[in-house]
N, C-alpha and C. Protein backbone atom coordinates (compact mmCIF):
# COMPACT_ATOMS: atom_id res chain seq x y z
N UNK A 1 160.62 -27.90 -25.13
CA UNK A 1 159.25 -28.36 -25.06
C UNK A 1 159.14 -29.36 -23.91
N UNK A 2 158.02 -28.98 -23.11
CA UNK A 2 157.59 -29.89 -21.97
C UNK A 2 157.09 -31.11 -22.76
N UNK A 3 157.06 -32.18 -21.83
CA UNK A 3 156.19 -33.61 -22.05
C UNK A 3 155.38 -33.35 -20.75
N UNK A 4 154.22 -33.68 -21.68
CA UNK A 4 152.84 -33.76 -20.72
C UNK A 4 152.96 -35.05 -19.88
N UNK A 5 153.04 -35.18 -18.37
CA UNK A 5 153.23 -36.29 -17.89
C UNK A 5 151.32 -37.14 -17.48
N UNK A 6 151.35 -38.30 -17.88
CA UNK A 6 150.42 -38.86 -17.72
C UNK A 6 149.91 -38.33 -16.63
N UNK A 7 148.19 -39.02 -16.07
CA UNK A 7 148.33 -38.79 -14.66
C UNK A 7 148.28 -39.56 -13.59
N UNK A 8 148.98 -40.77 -14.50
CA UNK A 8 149.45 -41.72 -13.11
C UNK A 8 150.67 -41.79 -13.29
N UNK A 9 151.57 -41.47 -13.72
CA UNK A 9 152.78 -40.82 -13.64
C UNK A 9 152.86 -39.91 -12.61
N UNK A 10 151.98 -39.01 -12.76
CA UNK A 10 151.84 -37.59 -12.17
C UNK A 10 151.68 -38.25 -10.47
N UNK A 11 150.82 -39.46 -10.51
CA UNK A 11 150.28 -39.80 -8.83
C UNK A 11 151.75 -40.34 -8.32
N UNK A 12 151.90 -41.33 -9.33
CA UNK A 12 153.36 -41.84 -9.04
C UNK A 12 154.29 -41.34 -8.48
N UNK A 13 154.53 -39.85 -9.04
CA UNK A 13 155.61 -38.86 -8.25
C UNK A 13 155.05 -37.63 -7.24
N UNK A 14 153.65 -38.42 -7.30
CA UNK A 14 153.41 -37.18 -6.20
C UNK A 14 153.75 -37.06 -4.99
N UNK A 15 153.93 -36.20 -3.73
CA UNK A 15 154.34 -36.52 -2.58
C UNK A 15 152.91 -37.76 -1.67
N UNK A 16 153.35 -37.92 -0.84
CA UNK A 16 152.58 -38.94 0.16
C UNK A 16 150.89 -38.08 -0.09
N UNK A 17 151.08 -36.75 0.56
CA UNK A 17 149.98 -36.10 1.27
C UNK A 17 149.30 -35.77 0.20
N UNK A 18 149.94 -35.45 -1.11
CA UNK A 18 148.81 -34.79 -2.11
C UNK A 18 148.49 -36.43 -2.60
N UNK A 19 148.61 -37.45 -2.36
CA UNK A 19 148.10 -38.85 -3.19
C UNK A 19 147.19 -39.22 -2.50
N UNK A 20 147.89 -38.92 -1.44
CA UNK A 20 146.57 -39.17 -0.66
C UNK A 20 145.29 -38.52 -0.69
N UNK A 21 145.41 -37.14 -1.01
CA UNK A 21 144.63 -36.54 -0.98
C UNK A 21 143.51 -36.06 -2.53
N UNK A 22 144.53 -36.56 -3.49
CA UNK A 22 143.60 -37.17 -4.87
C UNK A 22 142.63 -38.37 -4.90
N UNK A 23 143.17 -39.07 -4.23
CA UNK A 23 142.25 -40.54 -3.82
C UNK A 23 141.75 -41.08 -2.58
N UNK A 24 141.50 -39.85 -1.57
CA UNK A 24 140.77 -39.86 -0.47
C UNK A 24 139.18 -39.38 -0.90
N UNK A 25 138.38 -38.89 -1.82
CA UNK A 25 137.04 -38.50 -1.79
C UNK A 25 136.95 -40.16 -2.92
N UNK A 26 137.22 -41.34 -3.01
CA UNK A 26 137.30 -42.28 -3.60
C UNK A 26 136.29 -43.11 -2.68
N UNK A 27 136.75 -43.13 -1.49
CA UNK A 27 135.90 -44.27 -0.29
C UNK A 27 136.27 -43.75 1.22
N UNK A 28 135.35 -43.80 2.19
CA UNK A 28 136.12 -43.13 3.22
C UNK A 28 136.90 -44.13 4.00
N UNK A 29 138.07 -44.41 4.04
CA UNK A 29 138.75 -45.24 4.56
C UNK A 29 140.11 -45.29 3.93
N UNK A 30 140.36 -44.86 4.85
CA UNK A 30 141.68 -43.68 5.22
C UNK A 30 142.65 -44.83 5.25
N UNK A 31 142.45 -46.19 5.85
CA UNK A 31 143.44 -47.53 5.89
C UNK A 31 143.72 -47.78 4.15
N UNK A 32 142.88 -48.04 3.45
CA UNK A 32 142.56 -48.57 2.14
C UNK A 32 143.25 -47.72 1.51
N UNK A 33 142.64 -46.40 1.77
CA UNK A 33 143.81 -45.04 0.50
C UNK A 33 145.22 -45.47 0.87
N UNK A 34 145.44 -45.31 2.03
CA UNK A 34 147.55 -45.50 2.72
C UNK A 34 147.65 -46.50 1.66
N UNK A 35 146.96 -47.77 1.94
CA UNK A 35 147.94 -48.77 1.19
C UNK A 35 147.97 -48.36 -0.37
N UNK A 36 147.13 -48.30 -0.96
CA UNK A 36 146.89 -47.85 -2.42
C UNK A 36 148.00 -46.80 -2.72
N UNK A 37 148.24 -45.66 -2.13
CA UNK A 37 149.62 -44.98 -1.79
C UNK A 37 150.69 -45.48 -1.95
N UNK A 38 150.80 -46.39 -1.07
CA UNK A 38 152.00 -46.59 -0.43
C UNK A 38 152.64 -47.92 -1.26
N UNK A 39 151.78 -48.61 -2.36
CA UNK A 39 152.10 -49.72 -3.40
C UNK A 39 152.78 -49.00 -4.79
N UNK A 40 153.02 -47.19 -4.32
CA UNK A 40 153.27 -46.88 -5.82
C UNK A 40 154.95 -47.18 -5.65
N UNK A 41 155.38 -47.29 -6.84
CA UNK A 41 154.61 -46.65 -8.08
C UNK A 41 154.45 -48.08 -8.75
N UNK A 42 153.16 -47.51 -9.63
CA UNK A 42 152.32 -48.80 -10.46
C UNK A 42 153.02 -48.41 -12.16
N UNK A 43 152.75 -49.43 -12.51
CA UNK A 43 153.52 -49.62 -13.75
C UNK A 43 152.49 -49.23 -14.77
N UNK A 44 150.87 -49.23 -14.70
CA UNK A 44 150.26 -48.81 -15.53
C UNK A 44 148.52 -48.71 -14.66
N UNK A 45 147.70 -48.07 -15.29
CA UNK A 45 146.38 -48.07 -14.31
C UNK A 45 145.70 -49.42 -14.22
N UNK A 46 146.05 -49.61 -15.27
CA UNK A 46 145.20 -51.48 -15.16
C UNK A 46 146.02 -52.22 -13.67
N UNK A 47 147.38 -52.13 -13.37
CA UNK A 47 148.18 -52.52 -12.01
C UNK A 47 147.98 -51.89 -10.95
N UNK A 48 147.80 -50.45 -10.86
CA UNK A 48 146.81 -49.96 -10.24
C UNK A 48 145.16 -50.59 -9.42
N UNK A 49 144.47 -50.38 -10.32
CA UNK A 49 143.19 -50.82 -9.90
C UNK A 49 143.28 -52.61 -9.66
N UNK A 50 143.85 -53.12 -10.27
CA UNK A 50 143.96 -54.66 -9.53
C UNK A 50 144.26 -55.01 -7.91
N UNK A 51 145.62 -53.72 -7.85
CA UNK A 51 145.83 -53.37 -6.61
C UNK A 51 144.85 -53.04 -5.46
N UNK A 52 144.33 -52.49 -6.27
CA UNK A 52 143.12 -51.43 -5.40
C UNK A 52 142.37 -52.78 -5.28
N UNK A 53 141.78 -53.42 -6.25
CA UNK A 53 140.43 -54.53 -5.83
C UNK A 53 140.97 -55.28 -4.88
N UNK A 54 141.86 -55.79 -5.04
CA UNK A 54 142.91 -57.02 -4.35
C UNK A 54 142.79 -56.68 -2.81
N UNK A 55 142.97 -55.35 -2.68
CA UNK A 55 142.84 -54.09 -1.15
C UNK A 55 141.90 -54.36 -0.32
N UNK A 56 140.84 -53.97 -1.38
CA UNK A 56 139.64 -54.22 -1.21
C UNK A 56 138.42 -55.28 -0.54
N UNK A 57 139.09 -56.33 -1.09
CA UNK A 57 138.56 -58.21 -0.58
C UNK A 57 138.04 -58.20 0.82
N UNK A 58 138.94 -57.99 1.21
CA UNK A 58 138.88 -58.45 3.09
C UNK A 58 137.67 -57.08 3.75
N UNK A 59 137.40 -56.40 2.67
CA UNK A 59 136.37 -55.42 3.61
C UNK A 59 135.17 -56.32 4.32
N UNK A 60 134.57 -55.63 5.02
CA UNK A 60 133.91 -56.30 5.81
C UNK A 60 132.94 -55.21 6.55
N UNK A 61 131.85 -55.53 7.35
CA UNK A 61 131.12 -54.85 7.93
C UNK A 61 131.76 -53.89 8.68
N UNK A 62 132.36 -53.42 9.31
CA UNK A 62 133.16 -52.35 9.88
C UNK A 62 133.40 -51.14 9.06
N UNK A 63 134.25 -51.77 7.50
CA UNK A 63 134.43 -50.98 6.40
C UNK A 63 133.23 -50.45 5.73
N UNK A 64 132.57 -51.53 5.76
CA UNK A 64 131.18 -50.66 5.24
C UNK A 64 130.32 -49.79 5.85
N UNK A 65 130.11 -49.73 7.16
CA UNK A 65 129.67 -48.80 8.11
C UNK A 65 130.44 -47.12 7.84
N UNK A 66 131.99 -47.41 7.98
CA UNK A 66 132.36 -46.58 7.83
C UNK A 66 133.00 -45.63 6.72
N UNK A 67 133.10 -46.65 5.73
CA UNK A 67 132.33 -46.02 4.40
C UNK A 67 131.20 -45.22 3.94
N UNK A 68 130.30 -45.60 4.59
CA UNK A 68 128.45 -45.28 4.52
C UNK A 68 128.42 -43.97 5.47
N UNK A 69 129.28 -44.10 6.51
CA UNK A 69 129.42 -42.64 7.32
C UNK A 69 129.13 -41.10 6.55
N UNK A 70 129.64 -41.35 4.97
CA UNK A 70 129.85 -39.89 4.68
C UNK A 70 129.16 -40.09 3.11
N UNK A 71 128.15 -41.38 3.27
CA UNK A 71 127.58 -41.35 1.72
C UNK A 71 125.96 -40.74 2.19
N UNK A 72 125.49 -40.00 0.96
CA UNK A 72 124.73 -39.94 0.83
C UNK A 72 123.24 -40.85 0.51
N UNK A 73 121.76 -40.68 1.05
CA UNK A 73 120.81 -41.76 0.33
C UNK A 73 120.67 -41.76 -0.56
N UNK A 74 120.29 -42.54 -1.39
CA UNK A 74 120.14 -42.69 -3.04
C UNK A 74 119.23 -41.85 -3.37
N UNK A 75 119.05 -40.89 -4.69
CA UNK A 75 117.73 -39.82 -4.67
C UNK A 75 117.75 -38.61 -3.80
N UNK A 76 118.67 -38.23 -2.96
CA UNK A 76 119.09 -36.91 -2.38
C UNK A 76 119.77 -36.67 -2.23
N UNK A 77 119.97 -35.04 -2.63
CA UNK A 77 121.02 -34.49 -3.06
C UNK A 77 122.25 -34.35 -1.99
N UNK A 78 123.40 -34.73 -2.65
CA UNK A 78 124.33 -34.68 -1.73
C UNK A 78 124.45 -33.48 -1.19
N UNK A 79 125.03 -32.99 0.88
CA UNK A 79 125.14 -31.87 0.78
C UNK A 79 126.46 -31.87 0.82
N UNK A 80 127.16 -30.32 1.22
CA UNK A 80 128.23 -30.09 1.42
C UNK A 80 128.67 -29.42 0.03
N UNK A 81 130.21 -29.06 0.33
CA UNK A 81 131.22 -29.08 -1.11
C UNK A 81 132.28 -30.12 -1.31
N UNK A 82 132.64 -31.05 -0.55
CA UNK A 82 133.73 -31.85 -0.34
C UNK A 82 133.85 -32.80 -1.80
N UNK A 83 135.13 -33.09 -2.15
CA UNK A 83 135.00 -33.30 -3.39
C UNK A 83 134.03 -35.13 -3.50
N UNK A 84 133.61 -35.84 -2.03
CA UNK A 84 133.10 -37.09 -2.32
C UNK A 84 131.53 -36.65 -2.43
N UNK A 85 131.21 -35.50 -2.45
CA UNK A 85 130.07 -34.78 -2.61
C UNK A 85 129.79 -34.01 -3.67
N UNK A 86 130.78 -33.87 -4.33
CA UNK A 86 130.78 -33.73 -5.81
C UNK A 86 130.80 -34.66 -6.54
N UNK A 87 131.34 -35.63 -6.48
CA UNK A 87 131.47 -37.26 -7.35
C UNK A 87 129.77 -38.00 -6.73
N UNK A 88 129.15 -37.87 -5.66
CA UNK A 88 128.01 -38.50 -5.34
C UNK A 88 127.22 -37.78 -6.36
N UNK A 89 126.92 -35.97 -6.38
CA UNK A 89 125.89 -35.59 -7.16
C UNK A 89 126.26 -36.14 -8.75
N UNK A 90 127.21 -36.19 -9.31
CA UNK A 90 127.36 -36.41 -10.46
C UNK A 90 127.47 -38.11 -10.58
N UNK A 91 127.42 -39.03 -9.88
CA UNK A 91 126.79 -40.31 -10.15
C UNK A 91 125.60 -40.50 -9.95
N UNK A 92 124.84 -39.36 -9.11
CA UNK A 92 123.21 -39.91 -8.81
C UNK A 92 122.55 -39.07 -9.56
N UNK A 93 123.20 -38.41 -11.12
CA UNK A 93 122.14 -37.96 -11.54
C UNK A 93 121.14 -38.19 -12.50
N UNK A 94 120.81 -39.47 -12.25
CA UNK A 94 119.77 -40.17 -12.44
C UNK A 94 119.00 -40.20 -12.19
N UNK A 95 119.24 -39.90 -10.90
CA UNK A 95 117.83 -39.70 -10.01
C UNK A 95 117.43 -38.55 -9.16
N UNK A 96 118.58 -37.74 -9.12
CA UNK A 96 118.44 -36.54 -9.10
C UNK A 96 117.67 -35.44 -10.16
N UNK A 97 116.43 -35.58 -10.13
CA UNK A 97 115.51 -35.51 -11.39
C UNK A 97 114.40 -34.53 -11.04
N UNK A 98 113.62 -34.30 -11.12
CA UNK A 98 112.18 -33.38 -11.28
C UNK A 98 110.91 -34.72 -11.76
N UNK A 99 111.28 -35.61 -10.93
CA UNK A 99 110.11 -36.91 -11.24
C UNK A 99 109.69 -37.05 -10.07
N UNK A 100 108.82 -36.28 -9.52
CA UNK A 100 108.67 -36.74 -8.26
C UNK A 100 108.06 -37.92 -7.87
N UNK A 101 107.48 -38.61 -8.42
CA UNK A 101 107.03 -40.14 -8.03
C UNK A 101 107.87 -41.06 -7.92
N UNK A 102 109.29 -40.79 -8.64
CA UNK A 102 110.56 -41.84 -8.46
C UNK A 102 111.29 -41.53 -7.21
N UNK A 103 111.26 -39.56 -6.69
CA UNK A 103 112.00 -39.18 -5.63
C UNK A 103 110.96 -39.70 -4.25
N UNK A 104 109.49 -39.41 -4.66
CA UNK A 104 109.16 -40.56 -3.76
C UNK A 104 109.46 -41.76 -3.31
N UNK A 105 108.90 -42.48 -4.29
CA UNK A 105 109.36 -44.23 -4.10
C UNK A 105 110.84 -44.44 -3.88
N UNK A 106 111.82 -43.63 -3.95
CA UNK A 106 113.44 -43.98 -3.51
C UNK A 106 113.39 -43.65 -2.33
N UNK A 107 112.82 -42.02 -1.17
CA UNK A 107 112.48 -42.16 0.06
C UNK A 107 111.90 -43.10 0.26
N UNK A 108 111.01 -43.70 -0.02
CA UNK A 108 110.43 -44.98 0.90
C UNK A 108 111.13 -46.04 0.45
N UNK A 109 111.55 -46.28 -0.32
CA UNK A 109 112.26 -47.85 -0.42
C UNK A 109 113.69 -47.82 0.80
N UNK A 110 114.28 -46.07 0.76
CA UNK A 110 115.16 -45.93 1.55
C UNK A 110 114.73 -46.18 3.17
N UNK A 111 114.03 -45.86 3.31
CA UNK A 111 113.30 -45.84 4.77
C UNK A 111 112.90 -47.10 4.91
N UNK A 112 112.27 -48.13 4.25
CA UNK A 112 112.03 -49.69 4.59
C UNK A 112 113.70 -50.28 4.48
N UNK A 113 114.43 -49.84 4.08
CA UNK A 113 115.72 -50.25 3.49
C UNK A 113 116.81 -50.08 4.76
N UNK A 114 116.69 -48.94 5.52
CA UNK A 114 117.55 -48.75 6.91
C UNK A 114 116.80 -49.41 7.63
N UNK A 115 115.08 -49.33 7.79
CA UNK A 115 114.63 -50.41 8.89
C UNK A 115 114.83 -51.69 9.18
N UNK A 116 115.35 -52.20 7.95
CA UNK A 116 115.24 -53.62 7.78
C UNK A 116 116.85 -53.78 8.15
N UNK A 117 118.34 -53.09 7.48
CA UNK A 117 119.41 -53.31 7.29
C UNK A 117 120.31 -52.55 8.44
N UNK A 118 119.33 -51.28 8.96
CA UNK A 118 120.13 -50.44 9.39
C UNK A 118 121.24 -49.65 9.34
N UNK A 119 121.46 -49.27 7.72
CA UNK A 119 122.01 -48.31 7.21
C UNK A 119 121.29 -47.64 5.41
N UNK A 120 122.25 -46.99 5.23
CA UNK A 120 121.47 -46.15 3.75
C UNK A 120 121.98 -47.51 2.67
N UNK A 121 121.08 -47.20 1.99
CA UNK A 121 121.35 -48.28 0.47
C UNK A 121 122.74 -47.92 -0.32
N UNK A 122 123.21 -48.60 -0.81
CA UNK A 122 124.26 -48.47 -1.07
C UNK A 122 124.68 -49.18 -2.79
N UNK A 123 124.32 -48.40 -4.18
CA UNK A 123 124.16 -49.21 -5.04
C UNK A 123 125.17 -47.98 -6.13
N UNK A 124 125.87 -48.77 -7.18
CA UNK A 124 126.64 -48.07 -8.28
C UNK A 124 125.70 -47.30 -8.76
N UNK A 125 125.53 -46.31 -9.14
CA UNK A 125 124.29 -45.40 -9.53
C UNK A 125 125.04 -44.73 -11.15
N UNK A 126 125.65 -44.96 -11.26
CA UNK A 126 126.89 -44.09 -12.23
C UNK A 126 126.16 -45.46 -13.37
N UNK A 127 125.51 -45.25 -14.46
CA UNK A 127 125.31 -45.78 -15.59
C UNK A 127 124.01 -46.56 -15.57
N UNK A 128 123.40 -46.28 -14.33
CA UNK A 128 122.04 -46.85 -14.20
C UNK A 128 120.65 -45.63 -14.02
N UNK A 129 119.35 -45.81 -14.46
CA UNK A 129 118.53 -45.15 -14.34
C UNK A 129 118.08 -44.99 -13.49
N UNK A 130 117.49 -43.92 -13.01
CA UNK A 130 116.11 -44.08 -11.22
C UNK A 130 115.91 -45.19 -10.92
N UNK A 131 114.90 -45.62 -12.77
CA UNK A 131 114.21 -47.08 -12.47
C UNK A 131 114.83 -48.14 -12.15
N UNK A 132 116.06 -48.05 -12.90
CA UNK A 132 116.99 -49.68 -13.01
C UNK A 132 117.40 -49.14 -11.36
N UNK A 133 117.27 -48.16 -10.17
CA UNK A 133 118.22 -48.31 -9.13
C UNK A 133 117.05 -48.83 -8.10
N UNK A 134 115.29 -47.80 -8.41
CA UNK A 134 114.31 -48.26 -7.82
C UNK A 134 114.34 -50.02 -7.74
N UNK A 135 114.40 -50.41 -8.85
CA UNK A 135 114.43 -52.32 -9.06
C UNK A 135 114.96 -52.32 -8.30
N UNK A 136 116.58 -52.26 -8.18
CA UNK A 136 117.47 -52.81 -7.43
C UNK A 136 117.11 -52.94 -5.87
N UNK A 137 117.17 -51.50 -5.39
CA UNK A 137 116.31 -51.22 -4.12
C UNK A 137 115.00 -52.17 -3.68
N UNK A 138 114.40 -52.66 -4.57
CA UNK A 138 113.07 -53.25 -4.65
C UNK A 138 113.86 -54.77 -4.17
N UNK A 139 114.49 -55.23 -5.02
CA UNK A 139 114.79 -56.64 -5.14
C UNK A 139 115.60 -57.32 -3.98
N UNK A 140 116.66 -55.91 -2.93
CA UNK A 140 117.67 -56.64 -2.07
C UNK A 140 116.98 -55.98 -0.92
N UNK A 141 115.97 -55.20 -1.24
CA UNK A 141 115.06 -55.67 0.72
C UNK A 141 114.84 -57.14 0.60
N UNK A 142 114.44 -57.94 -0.10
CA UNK A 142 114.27 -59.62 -0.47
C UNK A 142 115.56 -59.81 0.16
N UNK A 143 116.18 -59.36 0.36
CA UNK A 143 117.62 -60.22 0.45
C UNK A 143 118.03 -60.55 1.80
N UNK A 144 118.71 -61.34 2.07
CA UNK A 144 118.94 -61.91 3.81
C UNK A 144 120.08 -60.75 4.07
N UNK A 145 120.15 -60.81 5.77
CA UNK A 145 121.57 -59.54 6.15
C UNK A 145 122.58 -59.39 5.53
N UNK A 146 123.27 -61.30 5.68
CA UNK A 146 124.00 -61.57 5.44
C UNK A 146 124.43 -61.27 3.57
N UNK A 147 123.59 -61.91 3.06
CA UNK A 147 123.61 -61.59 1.24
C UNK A 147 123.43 -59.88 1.31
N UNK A 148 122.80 -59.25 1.95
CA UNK A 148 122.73 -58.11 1.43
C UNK A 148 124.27 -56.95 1.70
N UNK A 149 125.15 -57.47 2.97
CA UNK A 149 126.06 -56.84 3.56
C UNK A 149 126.81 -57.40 2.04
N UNK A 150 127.05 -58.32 1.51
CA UNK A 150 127.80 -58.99 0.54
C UNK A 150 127.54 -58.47 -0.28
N UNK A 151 126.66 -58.08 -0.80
CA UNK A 151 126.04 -56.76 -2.21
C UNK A 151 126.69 -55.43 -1.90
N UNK A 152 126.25 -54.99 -1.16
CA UNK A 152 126.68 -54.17 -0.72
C UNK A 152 127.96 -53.70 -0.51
N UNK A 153 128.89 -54.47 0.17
CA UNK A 153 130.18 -54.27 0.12
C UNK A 153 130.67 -54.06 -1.86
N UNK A 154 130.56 -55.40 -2.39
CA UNK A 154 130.44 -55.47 -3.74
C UNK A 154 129.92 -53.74 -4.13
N UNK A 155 129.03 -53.13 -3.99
CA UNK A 155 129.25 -52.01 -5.07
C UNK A 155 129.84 -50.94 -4.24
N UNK A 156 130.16 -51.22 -3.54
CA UNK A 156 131.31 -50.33 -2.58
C UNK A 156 132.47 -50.72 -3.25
N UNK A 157 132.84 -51.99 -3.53
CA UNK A 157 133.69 -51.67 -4.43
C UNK A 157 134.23 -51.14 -5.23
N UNK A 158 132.87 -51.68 -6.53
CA UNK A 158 132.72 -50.88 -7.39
C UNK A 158 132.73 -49.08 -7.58
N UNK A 159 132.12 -48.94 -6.72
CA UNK A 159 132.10 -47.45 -6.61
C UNK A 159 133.25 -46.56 -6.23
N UNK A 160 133.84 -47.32 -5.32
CA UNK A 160 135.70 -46.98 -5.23
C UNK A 160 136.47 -47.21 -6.84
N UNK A 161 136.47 -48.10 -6.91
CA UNK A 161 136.89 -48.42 -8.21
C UNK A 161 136.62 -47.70 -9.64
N UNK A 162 135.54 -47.28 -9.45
CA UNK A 162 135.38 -46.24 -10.37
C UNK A 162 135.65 -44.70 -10.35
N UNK A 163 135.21 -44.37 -9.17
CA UNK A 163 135.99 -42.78 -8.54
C UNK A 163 137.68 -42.98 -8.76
N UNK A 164 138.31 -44.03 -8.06
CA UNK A 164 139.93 -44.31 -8.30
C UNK A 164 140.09 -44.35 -10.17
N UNK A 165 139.44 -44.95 -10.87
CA UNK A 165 139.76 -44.56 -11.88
C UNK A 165 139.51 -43.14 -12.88
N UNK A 166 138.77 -42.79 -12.30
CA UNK A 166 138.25 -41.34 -12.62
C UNK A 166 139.39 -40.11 -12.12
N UNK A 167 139.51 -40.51 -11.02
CA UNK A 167 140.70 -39.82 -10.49
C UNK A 167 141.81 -39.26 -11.33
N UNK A 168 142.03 -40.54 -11.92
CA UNK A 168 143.52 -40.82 -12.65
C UNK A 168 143.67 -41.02 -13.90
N UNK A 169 142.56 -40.15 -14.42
CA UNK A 169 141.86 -39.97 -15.69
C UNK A 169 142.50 -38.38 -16.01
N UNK A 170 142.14 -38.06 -14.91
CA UNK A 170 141.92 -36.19 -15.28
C UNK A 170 142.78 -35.63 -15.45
């Protein structure tokens, strides 16, 4: 009889290229996955993801640009098949809806939202409603560059952090 090996066990012994390649549709930043890699093997997922946040800290406007490179706007549908385009439709489907007055008001909050910031909004969408994301959207155009790059990074975090644990779930 086989033993079912966990599946961070499973990441643990995986080669370089397939680890990488389980926890590359996580965030695009290809620096961040290596190290997360390259700290195994972790003793449990909770050592894991500490790892990962800890990684994480020093991001900065650069990282977030190029993070944002391959995200979708909030309220439209991701395209492609790539698997960070499969994890976007299934966190935004909240708002991925048949309401069209919410898919409205998220285009325009998005469109005052790059004018003002100069990139797409960028918010955890995974356990929140249209409305609770419309608020959000509503509340950090209010917000200065500076505070808003700082939000922002923040659910970039988060949002890594949750795909990385999802990952290593399955």
């Amino acid at each position: 009889m086989r033993l079912a090996r966990s599946p961070l066990s499973a990441f643990n012994a995986m080669s370089e290229a397939e680890a990488l390649g389980l926890i590359a549709p996580c965030v695009a930043l290809p620096a961040w996955t290596k190290s997360v890699v390259d700290a195994r093997p972790y003793d449990s997922l909770d050592d894991l993801l500490t790892h990962a946040e800890r990684l994480s800290r020093p991001w900065g406007r650069h990282d977030l640009r190029l993070a944002l490179s391959t995200h979708p706007r909030i309220g439209e549908k991701p395209q492609g098949s790539s698997q960070e385009a499969a994890l976007s439709r299934g966190e935004q489907a909240a708002v991925n809806s048949q309401n069209d007055a919410l898919t409205l008001a998220l285009a325009q909050g998005n469109a005052r939202y790059e004018a003002r910031f100069g990139r797409v909004f960028l918010i955890r969408a995974s356990g929140r409603t249209g409305e609770e994301i419309l608020a959000e959207l509503h509340r950090r155009l209010n917000n200065s560059p500076e505070h808003e790059e700082a939000e922002a990074l923040e659910q970039l975090r988060q949002i890594t952090l949750l795909r990385l644990e999802g990952a290593l779930a399955r």
